[in-house]
N, C-alpha and C. Protein backbone atom coordinates (compact mmCIF):
# COMPACT_ATOMS: atom_id res chain seq x y z
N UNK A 1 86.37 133.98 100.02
CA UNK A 1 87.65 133.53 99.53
C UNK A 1 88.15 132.34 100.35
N UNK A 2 88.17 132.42 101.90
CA UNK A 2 88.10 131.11 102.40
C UNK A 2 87.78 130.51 102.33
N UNK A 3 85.99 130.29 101.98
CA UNK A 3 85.66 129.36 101.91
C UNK A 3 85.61 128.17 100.63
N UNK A 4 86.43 128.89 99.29
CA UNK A 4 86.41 128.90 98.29
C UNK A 4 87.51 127.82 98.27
N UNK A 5 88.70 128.65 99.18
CA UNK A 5 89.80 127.79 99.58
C UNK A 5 89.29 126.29 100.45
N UNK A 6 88.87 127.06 101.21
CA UNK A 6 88.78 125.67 101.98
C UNK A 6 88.13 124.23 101.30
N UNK A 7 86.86 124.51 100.13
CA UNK A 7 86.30 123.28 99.44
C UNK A 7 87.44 122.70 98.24
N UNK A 8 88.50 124.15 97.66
CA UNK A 8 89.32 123.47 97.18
C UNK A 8 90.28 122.23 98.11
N UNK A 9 90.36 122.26 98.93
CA UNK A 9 91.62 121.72 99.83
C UNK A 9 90.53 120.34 99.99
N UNK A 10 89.14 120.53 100.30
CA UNK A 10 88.45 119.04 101.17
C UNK A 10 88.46 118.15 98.91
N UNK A 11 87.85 119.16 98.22
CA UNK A 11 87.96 118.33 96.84
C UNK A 11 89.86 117.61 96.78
N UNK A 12 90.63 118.48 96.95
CA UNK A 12 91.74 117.83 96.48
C UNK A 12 92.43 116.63 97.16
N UNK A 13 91.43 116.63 98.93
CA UNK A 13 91.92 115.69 99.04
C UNK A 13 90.99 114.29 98.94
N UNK A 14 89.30 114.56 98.59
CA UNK A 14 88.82 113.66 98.32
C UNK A 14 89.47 112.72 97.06
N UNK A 15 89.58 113.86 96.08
CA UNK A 15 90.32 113.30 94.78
C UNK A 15 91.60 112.22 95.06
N UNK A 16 92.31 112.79 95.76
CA UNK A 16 93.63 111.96 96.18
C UNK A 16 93.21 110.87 97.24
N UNK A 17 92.15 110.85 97.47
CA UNK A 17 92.00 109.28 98.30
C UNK A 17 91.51 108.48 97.36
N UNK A 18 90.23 108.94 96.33
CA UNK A 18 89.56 107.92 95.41
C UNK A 18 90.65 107.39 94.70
N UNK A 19 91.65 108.47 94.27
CA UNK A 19 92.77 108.09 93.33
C UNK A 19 93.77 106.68 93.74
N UNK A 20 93.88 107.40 94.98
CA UNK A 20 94.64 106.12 95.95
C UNK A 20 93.63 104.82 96.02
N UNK A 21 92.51 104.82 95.92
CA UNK A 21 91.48 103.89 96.80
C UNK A 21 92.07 102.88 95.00
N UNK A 22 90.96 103.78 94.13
CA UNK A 22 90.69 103.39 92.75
C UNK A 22 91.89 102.63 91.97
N UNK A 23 93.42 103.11 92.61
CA UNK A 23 94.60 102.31 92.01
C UNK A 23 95.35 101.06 92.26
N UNK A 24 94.26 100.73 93.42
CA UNK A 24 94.72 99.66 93.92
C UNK A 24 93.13 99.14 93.82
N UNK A 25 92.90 97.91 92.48
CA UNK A 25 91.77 96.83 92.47
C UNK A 25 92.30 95.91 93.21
N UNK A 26 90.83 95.01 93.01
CA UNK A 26 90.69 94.01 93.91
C UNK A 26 92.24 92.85 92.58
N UNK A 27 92.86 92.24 93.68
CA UNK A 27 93.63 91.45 92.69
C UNK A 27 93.32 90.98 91.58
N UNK A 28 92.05 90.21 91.68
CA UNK A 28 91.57 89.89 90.47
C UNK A 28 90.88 90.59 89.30
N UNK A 29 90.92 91.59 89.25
CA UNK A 29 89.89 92.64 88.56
C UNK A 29 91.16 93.04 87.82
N UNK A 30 90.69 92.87 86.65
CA UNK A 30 91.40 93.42 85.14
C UNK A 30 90.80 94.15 84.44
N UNK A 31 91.12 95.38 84.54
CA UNK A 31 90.35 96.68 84.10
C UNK A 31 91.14 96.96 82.69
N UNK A 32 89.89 97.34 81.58
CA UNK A 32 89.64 97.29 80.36
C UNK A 32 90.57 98.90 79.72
N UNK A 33 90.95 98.74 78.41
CA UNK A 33 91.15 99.97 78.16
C UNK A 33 90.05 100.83 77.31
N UNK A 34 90.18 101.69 76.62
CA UNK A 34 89.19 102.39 76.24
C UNK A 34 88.67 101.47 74.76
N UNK A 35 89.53 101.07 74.22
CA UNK A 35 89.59 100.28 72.82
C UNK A 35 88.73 99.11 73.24
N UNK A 36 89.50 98.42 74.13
CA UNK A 36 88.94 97.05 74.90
C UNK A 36 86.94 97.25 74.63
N UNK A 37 87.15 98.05 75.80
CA UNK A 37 85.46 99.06 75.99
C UNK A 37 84.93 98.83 74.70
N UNK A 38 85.27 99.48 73.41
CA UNK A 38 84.63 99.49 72.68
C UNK A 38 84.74 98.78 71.89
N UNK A 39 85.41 98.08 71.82
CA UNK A 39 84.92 96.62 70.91
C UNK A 39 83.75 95.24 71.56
N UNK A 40 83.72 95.67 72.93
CA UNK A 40 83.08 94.65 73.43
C UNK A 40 81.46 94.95 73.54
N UNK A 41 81.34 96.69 73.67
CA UNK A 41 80.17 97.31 73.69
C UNK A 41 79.45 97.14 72.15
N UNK A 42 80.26 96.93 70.86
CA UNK A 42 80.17 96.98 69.39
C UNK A 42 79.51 95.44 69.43
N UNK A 43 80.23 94.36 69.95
CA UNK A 43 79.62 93.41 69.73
C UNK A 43 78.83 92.57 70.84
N UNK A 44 77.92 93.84 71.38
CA UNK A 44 77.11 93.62 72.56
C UNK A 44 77.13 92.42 73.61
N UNK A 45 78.57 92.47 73.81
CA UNK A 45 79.02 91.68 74.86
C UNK A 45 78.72 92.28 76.64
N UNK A 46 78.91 93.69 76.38
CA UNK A 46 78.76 94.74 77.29
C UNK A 46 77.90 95.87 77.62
N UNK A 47 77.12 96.53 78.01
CA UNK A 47 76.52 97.27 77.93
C UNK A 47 76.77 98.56 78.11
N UNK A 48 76.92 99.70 76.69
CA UNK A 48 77.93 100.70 76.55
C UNK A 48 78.08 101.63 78.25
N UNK A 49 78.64 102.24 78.29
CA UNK A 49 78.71 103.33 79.29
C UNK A 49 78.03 103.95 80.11
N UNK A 50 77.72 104.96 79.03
CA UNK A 50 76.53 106.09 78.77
C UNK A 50 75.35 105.18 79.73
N UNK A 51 74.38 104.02 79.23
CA UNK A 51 73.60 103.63 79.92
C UNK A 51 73.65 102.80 81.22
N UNK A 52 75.26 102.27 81.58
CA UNK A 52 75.22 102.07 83.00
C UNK A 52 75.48 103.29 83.41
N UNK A 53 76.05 104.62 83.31
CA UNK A 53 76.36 106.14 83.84
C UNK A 53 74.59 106.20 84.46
N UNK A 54 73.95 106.75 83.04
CA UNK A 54 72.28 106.83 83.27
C UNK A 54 72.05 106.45 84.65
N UNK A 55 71.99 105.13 84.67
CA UNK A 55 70.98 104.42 85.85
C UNK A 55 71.92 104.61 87.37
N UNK A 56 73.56 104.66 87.10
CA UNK A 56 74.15 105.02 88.78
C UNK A 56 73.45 106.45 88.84
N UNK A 57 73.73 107.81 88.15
CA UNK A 57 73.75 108.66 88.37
C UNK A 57 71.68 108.68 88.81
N UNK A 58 70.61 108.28 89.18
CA UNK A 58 69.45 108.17 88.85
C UNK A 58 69.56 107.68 90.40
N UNK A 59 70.17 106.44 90.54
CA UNK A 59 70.07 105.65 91.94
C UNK A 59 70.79 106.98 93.05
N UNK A 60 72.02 107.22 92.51
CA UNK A 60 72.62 108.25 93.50
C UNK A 60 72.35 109.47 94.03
N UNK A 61 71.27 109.89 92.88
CA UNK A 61 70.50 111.02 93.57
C UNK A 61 71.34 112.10 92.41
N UNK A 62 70.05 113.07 92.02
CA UNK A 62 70.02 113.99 91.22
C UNK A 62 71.24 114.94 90.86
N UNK A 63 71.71 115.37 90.11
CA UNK A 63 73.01 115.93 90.24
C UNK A 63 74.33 115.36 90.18
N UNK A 64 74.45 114.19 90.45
CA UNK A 64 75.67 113.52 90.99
C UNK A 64 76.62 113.44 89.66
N UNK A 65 77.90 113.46 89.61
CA UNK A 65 78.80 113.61 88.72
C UNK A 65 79.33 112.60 88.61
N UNK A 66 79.87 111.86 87.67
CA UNK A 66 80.80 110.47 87.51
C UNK A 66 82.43 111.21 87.69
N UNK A 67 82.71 110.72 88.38
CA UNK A 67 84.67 110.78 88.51
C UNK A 67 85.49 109.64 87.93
N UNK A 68 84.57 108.88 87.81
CA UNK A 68 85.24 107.48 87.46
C UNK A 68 84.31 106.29 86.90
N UNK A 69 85.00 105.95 86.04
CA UNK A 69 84.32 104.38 85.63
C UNK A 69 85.21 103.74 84.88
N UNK A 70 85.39 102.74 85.44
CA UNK A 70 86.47 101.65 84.79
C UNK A 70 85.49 100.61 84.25
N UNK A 71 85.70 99.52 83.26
CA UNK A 71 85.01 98.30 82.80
C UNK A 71 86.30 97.29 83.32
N UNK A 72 85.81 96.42 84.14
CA UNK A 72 86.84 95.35 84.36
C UNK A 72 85.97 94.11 84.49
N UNK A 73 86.75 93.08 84.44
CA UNK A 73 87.01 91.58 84.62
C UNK A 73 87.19 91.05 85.84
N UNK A 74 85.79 90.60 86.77
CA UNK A 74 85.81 90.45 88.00
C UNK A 74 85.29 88.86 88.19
N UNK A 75 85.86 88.05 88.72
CA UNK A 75 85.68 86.81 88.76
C UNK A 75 84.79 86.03 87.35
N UNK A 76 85.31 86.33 85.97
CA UNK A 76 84.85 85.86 85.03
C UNK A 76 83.55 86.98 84.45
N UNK A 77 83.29 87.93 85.31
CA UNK A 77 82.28 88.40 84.77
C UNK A 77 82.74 89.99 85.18
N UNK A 78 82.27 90.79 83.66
CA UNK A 78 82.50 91.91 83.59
C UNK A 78 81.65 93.25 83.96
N UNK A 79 82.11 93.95 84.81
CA UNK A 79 81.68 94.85 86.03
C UNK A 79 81.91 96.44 85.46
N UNK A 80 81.49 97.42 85.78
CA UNK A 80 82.08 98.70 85.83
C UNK A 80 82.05 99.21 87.20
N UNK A 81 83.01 99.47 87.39
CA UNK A 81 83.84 100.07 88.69
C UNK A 81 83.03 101.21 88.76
N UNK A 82 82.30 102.30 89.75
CA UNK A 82 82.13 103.21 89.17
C UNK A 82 82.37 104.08 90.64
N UNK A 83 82.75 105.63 90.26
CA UNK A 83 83.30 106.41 91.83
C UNK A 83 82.31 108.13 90.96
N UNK A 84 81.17 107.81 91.55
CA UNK A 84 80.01 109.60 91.69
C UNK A 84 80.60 109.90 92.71
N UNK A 85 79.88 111.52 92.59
CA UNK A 85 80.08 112.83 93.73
C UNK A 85 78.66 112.86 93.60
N UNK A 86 78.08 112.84 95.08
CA UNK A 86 76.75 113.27 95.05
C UNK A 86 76.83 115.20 95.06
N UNK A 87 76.16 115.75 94.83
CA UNK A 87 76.00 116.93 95.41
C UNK A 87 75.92 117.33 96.86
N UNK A 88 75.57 116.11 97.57
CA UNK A 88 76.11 116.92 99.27
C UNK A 88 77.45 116.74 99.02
N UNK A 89 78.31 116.20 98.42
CA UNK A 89 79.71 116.12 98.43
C UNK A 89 80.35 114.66 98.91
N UNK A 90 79.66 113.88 98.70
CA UNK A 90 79.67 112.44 99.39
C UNK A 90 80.44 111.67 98.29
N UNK A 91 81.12 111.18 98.36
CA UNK A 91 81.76 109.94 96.94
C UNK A 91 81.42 108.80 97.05
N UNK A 92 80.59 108.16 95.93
CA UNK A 92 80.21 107.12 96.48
C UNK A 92 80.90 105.86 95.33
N UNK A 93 81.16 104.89 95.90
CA UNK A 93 81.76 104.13 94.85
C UNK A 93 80.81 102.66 94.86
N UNK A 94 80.18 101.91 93.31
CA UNK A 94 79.47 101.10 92.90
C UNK A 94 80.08 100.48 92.03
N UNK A 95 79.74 99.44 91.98
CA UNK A 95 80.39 97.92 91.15
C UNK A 95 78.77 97.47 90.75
N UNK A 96 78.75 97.67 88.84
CA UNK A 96 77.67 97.60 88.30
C UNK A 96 77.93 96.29 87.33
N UNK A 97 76.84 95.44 87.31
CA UNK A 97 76.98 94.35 86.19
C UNK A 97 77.38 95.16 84.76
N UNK A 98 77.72 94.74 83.99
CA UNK A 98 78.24 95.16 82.54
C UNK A 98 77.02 94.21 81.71
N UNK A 99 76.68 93.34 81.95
CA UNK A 99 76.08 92.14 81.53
C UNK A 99 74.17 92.56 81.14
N UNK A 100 74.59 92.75 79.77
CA UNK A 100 73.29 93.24 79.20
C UNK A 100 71.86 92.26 79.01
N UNK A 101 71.26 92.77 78.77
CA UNK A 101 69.79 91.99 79.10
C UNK A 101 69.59 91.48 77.87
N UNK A 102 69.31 90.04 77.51
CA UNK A 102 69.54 89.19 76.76
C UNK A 102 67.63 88.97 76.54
N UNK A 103 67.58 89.01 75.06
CA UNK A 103 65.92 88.80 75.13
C UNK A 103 65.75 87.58 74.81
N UNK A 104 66.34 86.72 74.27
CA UNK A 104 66.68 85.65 73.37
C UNK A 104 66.75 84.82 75.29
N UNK A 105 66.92 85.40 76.58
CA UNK A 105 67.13 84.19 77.67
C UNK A 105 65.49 83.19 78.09
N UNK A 106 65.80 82.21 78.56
CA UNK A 106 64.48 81.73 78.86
C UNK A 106 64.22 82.53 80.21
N UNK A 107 62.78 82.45 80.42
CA UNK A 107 61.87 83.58 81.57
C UNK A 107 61.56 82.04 82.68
């Protein structure tokens, strides 16, 4: 029962720092709404979610949970913010290109 307590208390306050960390962007970063998201993913400006989620959660190690992902507007080019929980309990926060792979580019 303590100890049950006690991981509630270290989660609630991890939560309340990412929350704090995550609400304050970088000045310039203009984070997308959900609509935004999907009109830009529709006309493959962006690369949907789901497959930047895929590849953090893969790099971060097995298990890891998404808490967060924002799509924003970071010096002209669009990023997803992103804040996993590994399973040791670690939070790790990544800034992923949005910027999909173009077949049509020269090699």
């Amino acid at each position: 029962m303590i100890k049950a307590l006690g991981l509630c208390l270290v989660f609630a306050s991890l939560a309340a720092g990412t929350s704090q960390a995550q609400a304050r962007p970088k000045s310039d970063d203009q984070c997308l709404g959900q609509a935004e998201v999907r009109d830009l993913v529709n006309q493959n400006a962006v690369l949907p979610p789901e497959v930047v989620l895929r590849k953090a959660r893969a790099t971060v190690g097995p298990g890891a949970k998404v808490l967060r992902a924002l799509l924003c507007r970071r010096e002209g080019q669009y990023v997803y913010r992103l804040t996993l929980l590994r399973r040791d309990g670690r939070v790790i926060h990544q800034v992923v290109s949005a910027r999909p792979a173009r077949s049509d580019a020269p090699r």
